[in-house]
N, C-alpha and C. Protein backbone atom coordinates (compact mmCIF):
# COMPACT_ATOMS: atom_id res chain seq x y z
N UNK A 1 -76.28 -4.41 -21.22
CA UNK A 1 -75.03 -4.41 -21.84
C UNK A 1 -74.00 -3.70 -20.96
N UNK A 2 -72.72 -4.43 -20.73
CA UNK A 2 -71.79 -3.86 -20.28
C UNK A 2 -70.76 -2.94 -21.06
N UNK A 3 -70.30 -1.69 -20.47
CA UNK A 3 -68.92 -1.22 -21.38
C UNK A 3 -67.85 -1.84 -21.02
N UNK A 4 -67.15 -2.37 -21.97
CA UNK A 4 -66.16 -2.98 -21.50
C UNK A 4 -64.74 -1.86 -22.62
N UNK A 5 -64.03 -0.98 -21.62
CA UNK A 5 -62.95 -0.39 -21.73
C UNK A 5 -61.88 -1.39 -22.30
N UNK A 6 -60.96 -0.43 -23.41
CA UNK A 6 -59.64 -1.14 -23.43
C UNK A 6 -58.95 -1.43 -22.35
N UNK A 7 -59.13 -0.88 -21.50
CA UNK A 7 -57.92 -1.34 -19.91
C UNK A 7 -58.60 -2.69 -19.42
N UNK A 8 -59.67 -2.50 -19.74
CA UNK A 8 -60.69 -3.74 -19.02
C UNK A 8 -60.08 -5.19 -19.52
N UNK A 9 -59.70 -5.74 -18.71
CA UNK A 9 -59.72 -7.35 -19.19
C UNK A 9 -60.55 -8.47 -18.74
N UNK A 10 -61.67 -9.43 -20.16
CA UNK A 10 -62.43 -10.10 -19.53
C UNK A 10 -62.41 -11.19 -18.12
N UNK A 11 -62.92 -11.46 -17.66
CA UNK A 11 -63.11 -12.32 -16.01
C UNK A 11 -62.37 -13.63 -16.84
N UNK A 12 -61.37 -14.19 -15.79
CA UNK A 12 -60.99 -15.26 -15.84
C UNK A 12 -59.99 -15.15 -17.04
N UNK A 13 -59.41 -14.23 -17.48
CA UNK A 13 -58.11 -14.21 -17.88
C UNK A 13 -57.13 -13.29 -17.31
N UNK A 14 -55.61 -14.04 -17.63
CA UNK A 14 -54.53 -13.49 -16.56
C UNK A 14 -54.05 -12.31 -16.71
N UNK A 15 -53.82 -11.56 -16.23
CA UNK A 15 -53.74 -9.79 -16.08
C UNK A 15 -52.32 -10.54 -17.11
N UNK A 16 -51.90 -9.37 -18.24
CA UNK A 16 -50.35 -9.28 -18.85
C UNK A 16 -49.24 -9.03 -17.54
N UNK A 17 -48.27 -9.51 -17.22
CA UNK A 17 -47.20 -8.81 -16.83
C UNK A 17 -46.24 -7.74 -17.76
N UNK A 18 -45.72 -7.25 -16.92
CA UNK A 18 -44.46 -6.15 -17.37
C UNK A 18 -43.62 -6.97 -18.43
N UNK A 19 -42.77 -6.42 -19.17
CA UNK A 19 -41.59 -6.85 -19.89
C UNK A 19 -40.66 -5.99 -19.33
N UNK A 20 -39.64 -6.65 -19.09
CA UNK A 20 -38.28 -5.91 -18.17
C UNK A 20 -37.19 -6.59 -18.95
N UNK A 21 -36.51 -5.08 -19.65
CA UNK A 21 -35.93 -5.43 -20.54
C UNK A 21 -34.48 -4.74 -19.40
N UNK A 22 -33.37 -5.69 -19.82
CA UNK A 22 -32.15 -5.51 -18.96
C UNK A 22 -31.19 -5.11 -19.68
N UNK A 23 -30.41 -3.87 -19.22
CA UNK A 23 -29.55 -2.98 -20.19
C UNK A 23 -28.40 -4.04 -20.37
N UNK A 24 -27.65 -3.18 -21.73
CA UNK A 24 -26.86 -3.84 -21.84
C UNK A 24 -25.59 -4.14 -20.78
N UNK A 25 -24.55 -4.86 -20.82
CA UNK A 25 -23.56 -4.94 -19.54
C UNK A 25 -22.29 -4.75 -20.54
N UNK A 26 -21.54 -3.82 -20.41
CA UNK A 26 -20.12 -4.05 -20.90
C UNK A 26 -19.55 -5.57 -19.99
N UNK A 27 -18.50 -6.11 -21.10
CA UNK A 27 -17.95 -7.01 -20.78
C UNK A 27 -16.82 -6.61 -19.99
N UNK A 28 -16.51 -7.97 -18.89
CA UNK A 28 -15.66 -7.59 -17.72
C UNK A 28 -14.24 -7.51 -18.29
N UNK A 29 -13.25 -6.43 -17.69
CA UNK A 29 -12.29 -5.80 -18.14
C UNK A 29 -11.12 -6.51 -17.80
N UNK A 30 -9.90 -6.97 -18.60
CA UNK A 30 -8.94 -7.65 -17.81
C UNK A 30 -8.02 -6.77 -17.24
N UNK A 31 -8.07 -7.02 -16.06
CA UNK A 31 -7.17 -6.90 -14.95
C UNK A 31 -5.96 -6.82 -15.15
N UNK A 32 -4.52 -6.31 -14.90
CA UNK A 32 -3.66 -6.59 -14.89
C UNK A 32 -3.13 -7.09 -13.77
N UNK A 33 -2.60 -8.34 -13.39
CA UNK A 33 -1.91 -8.66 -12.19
C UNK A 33 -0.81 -7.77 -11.77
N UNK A 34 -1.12 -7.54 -10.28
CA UNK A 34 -0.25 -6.42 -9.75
C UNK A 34 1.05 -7.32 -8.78
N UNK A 35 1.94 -6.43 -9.16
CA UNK A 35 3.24 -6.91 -8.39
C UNK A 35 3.18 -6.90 -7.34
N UNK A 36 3.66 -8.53 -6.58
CA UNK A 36 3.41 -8.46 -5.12
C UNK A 36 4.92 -8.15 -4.72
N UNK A 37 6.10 -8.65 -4.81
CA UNK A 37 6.98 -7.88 -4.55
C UNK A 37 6.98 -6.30 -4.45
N UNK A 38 6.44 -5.59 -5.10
CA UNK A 38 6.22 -4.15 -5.32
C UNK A 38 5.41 -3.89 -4.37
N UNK A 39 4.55 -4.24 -4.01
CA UNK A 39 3.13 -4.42 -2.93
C UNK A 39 4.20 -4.23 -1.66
N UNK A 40 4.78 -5.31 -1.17
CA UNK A 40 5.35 -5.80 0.03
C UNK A 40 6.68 -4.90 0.36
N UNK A 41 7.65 -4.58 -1.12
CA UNK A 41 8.50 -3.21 -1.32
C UNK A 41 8.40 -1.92 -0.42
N UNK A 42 7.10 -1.82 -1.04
CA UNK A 42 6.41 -0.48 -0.49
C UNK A 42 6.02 -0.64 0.83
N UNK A 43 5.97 -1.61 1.05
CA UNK A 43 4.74 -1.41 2.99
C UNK A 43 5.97 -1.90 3.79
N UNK A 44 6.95 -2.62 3.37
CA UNK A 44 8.23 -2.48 4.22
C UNK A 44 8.80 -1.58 4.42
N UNK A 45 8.94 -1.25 2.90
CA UNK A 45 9.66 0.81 3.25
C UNK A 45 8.67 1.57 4.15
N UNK A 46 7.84 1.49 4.06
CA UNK A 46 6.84 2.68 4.93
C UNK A 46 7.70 2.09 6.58
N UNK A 47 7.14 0.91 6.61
CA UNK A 47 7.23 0.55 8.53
C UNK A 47 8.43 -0.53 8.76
N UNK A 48 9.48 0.62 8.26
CA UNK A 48 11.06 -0.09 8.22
C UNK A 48 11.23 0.48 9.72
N UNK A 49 11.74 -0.64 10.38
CA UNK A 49 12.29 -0.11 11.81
C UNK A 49 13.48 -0.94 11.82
N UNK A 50 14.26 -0.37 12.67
CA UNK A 50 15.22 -0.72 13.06
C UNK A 50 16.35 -1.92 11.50
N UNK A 51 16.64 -1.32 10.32
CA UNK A 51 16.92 -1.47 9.53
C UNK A 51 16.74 -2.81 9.30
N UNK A 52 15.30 -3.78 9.87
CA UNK A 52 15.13 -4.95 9.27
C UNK A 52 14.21 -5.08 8.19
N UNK A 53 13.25 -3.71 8.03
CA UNK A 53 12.13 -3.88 7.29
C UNK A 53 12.60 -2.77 6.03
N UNK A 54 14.18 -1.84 5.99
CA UNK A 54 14.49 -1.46 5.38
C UNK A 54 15.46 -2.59 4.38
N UNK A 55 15.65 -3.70 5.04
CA UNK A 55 16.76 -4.62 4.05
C UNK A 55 15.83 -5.66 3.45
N UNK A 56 14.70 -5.88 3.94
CA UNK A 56 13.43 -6.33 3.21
C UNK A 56 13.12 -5.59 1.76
N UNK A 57 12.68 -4.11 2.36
CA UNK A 57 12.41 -3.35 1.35
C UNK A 57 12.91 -3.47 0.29
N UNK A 58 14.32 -3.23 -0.10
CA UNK A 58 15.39 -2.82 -0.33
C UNK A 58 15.73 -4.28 -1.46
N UNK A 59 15.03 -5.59 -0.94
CA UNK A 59 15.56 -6.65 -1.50
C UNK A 59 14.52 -7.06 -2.64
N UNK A 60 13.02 -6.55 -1.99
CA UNK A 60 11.99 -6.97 -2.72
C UNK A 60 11.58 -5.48 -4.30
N UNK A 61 12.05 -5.01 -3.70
CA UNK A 61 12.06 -3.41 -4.98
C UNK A 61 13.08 -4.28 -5.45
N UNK A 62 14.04 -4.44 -5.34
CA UNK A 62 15.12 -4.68 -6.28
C UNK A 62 14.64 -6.34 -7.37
N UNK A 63 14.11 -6.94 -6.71
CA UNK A 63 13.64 -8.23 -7.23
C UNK A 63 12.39 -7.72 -8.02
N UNK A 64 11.82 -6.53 -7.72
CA UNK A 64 10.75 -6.49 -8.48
C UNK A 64 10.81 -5.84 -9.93
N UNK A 65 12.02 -4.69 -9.27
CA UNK A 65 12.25 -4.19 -10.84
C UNK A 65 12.58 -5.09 -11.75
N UNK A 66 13.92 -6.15 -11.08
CA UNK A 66 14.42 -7.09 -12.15
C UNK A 66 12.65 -7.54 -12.94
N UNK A 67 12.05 -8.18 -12.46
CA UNK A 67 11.07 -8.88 -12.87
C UNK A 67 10.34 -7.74 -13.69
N UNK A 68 10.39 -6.54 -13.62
CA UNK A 68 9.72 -5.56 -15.04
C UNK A 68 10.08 -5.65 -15.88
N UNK A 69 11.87 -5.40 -15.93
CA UNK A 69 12.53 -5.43 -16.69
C UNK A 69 12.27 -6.43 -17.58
N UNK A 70 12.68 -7.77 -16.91
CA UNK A 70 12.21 -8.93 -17.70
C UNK A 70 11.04 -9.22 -18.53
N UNK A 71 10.05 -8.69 -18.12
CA UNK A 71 8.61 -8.76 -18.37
C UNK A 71 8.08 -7.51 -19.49
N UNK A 72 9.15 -6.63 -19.82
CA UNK A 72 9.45 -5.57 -20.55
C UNK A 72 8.34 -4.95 -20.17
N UNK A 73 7.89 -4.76 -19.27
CA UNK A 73 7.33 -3.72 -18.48
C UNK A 73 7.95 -2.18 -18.37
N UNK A 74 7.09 -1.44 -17.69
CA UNK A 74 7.16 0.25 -17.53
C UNK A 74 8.20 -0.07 -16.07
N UNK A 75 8.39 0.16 -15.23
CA UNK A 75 9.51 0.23 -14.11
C UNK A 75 8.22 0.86 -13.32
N UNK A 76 7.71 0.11 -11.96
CA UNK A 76 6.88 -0.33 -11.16
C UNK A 76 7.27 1.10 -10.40
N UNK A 77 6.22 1.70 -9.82
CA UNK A 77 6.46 3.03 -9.25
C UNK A 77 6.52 2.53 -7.56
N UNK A 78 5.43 1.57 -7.11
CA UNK A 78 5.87 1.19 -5.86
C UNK A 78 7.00 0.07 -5.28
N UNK A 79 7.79 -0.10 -6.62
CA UNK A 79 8.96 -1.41 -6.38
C UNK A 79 10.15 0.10 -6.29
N UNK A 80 9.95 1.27 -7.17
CA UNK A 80 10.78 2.32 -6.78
C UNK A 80 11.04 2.76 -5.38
N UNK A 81 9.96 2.98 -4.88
CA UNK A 81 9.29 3.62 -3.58
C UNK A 81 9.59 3.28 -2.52
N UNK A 82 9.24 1.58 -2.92
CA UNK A 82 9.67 0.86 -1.89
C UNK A 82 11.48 0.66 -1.44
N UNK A 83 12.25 0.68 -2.62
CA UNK A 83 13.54 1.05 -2.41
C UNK A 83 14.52 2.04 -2.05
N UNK A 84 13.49 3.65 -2.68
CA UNK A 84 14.27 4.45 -2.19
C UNK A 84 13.98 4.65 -0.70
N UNK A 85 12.66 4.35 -0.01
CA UNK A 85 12.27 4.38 1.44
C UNK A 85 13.22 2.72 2.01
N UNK A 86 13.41 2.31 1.46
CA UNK A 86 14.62 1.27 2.27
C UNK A 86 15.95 1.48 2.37
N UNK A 87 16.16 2.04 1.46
CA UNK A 87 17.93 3.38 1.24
C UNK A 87 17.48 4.16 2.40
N UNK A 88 16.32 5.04 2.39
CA UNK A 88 16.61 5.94 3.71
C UNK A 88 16.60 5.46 5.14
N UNK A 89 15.72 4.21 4.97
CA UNK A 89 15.88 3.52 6.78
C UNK A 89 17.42 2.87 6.71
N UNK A 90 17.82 3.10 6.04
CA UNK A 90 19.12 2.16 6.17
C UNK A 90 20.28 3.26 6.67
N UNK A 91 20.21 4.34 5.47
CA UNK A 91 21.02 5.74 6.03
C UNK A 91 20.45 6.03 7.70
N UNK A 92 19.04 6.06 7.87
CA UNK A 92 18.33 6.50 9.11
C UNK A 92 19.39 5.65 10.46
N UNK A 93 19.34 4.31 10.19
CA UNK A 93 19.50 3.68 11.19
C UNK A 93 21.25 3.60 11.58
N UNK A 94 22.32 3.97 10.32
CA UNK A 94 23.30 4.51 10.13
C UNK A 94 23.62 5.38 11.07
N UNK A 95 23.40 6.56 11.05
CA UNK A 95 23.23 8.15 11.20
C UNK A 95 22.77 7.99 12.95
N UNK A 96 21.84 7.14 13.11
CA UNK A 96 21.83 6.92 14.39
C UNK A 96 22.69 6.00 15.13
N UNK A 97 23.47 4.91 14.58
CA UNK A 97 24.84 3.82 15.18
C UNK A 97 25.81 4.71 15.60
N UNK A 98 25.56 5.94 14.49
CA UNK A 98 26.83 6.95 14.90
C UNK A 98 26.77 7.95 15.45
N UNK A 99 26.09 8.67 15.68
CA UNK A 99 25.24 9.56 16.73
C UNK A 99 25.08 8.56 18.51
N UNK A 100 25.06 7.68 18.41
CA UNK A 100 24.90 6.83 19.83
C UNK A 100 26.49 6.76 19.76
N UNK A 101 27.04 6.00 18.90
CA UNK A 101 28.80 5.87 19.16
C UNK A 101 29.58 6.95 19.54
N UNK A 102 29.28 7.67 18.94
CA UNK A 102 29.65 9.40 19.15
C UNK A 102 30.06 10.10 19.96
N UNK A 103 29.02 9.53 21.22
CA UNK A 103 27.99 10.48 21.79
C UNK A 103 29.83 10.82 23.08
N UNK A 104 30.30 9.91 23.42
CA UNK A 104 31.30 10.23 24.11
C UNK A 104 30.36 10.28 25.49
N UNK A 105 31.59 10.49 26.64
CA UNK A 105 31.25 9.47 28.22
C UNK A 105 30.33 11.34 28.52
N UNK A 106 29.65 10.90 29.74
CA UNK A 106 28.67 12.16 30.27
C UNK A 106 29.88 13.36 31.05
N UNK A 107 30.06 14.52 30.53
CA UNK A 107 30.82 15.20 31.11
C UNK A 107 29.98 16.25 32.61
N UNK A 108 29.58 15.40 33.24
CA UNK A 108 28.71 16.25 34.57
C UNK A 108 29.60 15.68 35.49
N UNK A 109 29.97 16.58 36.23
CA UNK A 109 30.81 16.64 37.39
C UNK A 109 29.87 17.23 38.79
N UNK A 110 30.25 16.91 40.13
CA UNK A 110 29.07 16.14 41.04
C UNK A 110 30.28 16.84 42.30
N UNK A 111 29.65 18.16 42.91
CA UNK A 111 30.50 18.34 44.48
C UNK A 111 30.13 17.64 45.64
N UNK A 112 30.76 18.02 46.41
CA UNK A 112 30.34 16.90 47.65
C UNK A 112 29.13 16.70 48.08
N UNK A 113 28.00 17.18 47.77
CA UNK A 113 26.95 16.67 48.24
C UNK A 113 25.85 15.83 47.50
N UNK A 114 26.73 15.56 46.41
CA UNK A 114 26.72 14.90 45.20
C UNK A 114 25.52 15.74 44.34
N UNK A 115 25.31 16.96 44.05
CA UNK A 115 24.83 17.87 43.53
C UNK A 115 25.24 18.23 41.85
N UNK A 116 24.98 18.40 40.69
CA UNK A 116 25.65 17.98 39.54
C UNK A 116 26.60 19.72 39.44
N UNK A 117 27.77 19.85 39.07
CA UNK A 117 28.42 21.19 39.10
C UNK A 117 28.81 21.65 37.55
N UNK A 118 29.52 22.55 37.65
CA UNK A 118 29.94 22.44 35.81
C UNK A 118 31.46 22.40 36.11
N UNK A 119 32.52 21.35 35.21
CA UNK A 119 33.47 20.82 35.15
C UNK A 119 34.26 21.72 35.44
């Protein structure tokens, strides 16, 4: 006579597999679509040069707020951002037209051995 253990299972039947039970999944969350004007606002204001990427800025914040407004939305923090950083490349590039205009002719005066002197 053999002992045959509860763990034991007779010859020629299939071992049980596991049960794999899979947690639950919260359901997927909706998204809110994000403003691409506001997006593009902001990354113009950052790398506004030479007041072309400040009148970009400047056009797309302003188009974006309208579109909150409309949309009775909260007022877009990077359609802000993006405008007040296009106001300052615009003052920036200002401030420098007139600073170069300004600047008046080079007052260095040069003696005969063409050496620079003071006037």
């Amino acid at each position: 006579m053999t002992d045959i253990t509860p763990d034991a299972q007779p010859a020629g039947q299939p071992v049980p597999q596991p049960v794999y039970v899979m947690a639950p999944v919260a359901p997927p969350v909706a998204v809110k679509a994000g403003n691409t004007e506001a997006i593009l606002a902001f990354i113009f204001g950052l790398i506004s040069l030479f007041g072309v990427g400040s009148i970009i800025a400047i056009v797309l914040g302003s188009i974006s707020r309208s579109k909150s407004r409309e949309a009775k939305q909260q007022p877009l923090g990077l359609a802000t951002a993006g405008l007040v950083l296009g106001w300052i490349g615009v003052i920036a590039v200002a401030i420098f037209i007139i600073a170069v205009a300004t600047k008046g002719p080079d007052q260095t005066c040069y003696d005969y051995f063409g050496a620079p002197t003071a006037c």
